[in-house]
N, C-alpha and C. Protein backbone atom coordinates (compact mmCIF):
# COMPACT_ATOMS: atom_id res chain seq x y z
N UNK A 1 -12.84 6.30 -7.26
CA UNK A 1 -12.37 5.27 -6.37
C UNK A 1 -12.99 3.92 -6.69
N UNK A 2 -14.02 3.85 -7.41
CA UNK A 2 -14.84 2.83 -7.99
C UNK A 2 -13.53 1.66 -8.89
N UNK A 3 -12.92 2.41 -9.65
CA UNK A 3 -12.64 1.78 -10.64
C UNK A 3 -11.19 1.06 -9.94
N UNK A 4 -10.71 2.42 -8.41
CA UNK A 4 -9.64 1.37 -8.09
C UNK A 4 -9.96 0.19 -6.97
N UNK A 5 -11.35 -0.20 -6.60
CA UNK A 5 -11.60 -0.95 -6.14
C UNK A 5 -11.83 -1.92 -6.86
N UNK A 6 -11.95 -1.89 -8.25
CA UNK A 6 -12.23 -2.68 -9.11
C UNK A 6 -10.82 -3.69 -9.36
N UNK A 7 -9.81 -2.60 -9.81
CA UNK A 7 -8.50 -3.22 -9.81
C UNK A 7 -8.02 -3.56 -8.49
N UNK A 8 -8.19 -3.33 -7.31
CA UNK A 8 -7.52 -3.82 -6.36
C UNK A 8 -8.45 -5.36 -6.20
N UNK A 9 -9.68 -5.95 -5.97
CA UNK A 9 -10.31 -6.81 -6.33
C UNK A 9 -9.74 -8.23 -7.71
N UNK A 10 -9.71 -7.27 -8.61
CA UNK A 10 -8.57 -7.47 -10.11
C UNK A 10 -7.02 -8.66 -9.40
N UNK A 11 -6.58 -7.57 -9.02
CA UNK A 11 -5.35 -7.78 -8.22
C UNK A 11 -5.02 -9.04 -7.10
N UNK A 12 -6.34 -8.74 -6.18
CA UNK A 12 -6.18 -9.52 -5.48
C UNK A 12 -6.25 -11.37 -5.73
N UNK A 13 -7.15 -11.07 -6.61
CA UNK A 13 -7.69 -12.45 -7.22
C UNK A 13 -6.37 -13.24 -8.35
N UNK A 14 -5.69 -12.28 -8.69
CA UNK A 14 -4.25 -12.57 -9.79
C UNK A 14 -3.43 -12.12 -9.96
N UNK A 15 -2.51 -11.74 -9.01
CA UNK A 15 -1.51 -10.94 -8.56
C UNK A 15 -0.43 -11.49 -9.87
N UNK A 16 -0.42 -12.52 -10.31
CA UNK A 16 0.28 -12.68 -11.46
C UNK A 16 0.18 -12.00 -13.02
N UNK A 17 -1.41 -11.90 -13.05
CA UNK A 17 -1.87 -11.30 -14.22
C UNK A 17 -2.00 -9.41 -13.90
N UNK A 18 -1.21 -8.91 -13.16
CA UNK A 18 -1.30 -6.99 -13.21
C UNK A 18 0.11 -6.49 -14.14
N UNK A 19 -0.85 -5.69 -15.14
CA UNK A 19 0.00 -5.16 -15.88
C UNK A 19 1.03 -4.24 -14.81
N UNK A 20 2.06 -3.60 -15.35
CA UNK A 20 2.62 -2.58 -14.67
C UNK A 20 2.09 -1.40 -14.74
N UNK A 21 1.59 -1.12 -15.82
CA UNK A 21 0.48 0.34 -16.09
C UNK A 21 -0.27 0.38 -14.87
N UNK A 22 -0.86 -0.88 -15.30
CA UNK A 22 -2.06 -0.73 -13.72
C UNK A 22 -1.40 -0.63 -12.38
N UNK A 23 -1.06 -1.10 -12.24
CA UNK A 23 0.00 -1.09 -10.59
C UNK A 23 0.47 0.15 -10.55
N UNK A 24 1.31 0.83 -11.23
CA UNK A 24 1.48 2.07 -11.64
C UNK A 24 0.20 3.39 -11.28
N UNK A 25 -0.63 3.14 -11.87
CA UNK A 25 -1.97 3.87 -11.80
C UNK A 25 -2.71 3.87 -10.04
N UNK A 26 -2.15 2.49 -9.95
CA UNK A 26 -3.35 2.20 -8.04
C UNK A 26 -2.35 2.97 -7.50
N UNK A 27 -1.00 2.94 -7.66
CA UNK A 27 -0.06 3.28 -6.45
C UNK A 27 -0.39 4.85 -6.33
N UNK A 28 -0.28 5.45 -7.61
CA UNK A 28 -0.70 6.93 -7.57
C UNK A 28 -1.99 7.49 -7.21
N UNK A 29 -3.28 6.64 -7.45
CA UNK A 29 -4.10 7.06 -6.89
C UNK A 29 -3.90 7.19 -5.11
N UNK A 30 -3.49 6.25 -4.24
CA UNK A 30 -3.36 5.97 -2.96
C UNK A 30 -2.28 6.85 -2.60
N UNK A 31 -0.65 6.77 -3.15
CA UNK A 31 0.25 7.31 -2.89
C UNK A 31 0.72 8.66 -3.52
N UNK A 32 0.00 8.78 -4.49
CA UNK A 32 0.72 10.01 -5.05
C UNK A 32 1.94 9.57 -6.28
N UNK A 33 2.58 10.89 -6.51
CA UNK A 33 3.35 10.33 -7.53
C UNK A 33 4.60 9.81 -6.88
N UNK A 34 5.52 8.84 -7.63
CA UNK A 34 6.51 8.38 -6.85
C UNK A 34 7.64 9.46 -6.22
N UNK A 35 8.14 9.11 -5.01
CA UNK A 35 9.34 10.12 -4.74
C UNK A 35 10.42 10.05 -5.44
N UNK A 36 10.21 8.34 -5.85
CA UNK A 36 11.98 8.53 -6.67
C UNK A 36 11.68 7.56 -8.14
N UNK A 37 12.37 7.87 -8.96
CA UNK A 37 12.06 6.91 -10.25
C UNK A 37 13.04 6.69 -10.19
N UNK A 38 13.98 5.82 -10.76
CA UNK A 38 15.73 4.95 -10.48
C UNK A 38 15.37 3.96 -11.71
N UNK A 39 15.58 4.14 -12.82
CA UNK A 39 15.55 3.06 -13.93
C UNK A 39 14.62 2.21 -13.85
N UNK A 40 14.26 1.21 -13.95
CA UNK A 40 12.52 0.19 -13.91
C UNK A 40 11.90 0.71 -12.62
N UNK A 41 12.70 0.59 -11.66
CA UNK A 41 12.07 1.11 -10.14
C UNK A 41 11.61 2.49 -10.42
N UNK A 42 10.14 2.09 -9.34
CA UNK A 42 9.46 3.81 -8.82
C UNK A 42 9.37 3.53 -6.99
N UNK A 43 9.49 4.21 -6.62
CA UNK A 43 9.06 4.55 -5.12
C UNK A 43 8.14 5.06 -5.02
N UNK A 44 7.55 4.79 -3.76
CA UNK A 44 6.20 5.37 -3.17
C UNK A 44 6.55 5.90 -1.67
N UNK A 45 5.92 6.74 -1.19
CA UNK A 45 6.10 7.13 -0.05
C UNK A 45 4.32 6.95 0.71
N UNK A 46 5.15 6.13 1.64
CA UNK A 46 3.61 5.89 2.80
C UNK A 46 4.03 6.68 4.14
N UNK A 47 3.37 6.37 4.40
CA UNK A 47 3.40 7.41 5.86
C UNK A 47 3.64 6.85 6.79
N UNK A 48 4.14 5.72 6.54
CA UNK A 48 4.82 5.10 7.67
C UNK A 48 6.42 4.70 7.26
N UNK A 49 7.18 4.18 7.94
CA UNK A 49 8.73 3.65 7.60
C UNK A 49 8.83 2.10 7.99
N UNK A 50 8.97 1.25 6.77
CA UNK A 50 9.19 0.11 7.26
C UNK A 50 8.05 -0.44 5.93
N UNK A 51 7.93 -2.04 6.12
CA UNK A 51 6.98 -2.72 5.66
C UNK A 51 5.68 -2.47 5.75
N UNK A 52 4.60 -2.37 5.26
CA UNK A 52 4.79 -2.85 3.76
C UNK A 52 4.96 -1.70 2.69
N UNK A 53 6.57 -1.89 2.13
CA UNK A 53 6.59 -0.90 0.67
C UNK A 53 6.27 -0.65 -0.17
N UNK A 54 6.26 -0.32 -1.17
CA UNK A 54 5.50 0.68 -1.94
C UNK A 54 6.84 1.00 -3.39
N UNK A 55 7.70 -0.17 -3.49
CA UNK A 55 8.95 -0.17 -4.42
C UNK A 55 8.69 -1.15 -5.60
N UNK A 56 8.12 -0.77 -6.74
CA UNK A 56 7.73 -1.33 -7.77
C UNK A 56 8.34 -1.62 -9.14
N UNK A 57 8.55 -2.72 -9.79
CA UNK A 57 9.28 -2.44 -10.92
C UNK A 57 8.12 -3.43 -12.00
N UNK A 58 8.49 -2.75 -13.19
CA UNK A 58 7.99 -3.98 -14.23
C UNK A 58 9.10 -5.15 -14.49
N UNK A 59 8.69 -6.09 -15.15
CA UNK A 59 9.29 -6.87 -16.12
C UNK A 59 8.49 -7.55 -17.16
N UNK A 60 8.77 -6.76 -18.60
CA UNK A 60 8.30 -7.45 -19.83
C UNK A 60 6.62 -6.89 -19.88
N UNK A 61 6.44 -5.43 -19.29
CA UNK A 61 5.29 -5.26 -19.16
C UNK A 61 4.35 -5.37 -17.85
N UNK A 62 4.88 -6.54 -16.98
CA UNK A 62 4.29 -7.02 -16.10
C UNK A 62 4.36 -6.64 -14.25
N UNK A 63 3.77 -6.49 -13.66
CA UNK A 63 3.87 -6.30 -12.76
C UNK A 63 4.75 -7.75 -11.98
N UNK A 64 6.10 -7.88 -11.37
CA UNK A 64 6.10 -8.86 -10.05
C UNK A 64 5.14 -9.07 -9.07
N UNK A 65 4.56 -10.31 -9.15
CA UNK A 65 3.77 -10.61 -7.98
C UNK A 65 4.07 -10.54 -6.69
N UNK A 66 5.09 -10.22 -6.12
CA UNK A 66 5.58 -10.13 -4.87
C UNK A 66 5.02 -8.75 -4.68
N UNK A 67 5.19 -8.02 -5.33
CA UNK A 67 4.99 -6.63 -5.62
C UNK A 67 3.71 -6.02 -5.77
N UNK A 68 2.84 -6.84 -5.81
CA UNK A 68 1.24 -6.87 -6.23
C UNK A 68 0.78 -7.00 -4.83
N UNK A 69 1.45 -7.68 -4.10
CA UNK A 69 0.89 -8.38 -2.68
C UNK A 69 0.89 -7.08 -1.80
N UNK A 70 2.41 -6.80 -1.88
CA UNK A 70 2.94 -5.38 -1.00
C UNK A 70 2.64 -4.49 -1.22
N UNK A 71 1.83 -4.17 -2.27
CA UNK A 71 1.19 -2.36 -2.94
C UNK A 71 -0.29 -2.97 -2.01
N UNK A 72 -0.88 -4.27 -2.10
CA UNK A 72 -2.17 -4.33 -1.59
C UNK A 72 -2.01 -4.08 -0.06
N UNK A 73 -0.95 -4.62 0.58
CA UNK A 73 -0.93 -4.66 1.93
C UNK A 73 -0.76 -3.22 2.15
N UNK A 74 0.05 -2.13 1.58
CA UNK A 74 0.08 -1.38 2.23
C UNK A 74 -1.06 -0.30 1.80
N UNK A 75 -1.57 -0.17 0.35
CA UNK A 75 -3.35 0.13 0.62
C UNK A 75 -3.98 -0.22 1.82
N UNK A 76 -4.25 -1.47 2.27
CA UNK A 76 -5.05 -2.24 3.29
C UNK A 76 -4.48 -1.49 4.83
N UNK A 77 -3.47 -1.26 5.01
CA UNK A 77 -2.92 -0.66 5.88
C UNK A 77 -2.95 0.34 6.41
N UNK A 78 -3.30 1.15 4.96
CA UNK A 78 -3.53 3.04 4.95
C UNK A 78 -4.76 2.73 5.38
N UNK A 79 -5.87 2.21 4.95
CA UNK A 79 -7.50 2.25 5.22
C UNK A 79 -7.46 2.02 6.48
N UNK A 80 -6.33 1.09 6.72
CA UNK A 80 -7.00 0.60 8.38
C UNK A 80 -6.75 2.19 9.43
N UNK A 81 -5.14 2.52 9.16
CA UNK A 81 -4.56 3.59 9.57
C UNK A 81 -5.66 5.19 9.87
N UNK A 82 -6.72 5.42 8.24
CA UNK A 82 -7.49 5.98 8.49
C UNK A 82 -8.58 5.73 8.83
N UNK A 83 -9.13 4.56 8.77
CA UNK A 83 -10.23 4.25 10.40
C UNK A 83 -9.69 4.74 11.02
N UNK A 84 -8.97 4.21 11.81
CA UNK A 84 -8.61 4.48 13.26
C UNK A 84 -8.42 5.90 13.72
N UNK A 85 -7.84 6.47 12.62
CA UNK A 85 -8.00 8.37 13.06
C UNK A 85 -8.82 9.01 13.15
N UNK A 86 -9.90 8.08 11.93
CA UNK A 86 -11.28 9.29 12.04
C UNK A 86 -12.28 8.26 13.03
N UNK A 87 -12.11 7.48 13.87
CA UNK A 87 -12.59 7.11 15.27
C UNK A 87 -11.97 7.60 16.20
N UNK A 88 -10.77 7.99 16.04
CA UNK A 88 -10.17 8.62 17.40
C UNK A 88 -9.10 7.64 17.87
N UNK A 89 -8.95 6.89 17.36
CA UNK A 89 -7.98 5.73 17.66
C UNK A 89 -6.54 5.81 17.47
N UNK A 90 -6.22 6.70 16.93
CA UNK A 90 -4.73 7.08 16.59
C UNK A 90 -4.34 7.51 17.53
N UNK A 91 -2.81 7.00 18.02
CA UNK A 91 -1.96 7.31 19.02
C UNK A 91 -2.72 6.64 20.46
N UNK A 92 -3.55 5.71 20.17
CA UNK A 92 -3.56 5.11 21.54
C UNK A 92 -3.95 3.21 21.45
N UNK A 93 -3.02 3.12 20.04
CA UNK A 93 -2.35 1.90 20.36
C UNK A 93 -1.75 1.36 21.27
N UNK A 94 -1.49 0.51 21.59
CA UNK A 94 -0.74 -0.27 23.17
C UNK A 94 -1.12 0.54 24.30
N UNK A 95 -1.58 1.40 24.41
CA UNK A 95 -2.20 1.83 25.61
C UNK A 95 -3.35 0.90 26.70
N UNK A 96 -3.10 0.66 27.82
CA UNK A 96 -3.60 -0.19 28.66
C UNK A 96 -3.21 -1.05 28.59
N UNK A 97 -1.85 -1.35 28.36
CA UNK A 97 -1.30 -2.24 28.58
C UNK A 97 0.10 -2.58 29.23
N UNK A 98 0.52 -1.13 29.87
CA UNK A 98 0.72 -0.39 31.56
C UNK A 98 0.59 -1.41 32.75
N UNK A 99 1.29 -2.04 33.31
CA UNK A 99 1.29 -2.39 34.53
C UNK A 99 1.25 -1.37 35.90
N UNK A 100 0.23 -1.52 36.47
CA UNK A 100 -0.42 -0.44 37.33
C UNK A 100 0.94 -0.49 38.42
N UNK A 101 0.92 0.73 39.24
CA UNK A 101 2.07 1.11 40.02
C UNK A 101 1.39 0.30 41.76
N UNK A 102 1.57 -0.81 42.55
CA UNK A 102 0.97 -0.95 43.30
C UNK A 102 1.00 -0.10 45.11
């Protein structure tokens, strides 16, 4: 996990300069292998539905920077996701925030 903190760090700092190999490599460490490959496109499956995705393509070698942003956000997302479970915090989002019955 060392080395993908290294590249996500990497990443964050030059979302222009990530090969596709590498982007390729973080997504699988975090996500697994893709669910779907479709010609340049790979998919990722997160455990949630919706933003931020996990739909990657090269061009010319290179990772899209749009694409660099959205593999980080939804890393950043999963970590937060598992805090919160292994505190106990899962499933009691928006809770207390109930208008009391008078």
């Amino acid at each position: 996990m060392a080395r993908a903190k290294n590249r996500i760090d990497a990443m964050r700092a030059n979302p222009k300069g990530v090969r596709f190999a590498d982007l390729v490599a973080l997504c699988r460490v975090y996500f697994g292998e893709p669910r779907k490959t479709s010609g340049s496109h790979q998919v990722y499956r997160t455990p949630w539905a919706g933003d931020p995705r996990d739909n990657i393509q090269g061009f010319h070698g290179m990772a899209k920077p749009y694409q660099v942003r959205q593999v980080l956000a939804a890393i950043e997302r999963l970590g937060e996701d598992q805090a919160k479970a292994a505190t106990g915090q899962a499933g009691q989002i928006g809770q207390g925030n109930e208008r009391e019955e008078e």
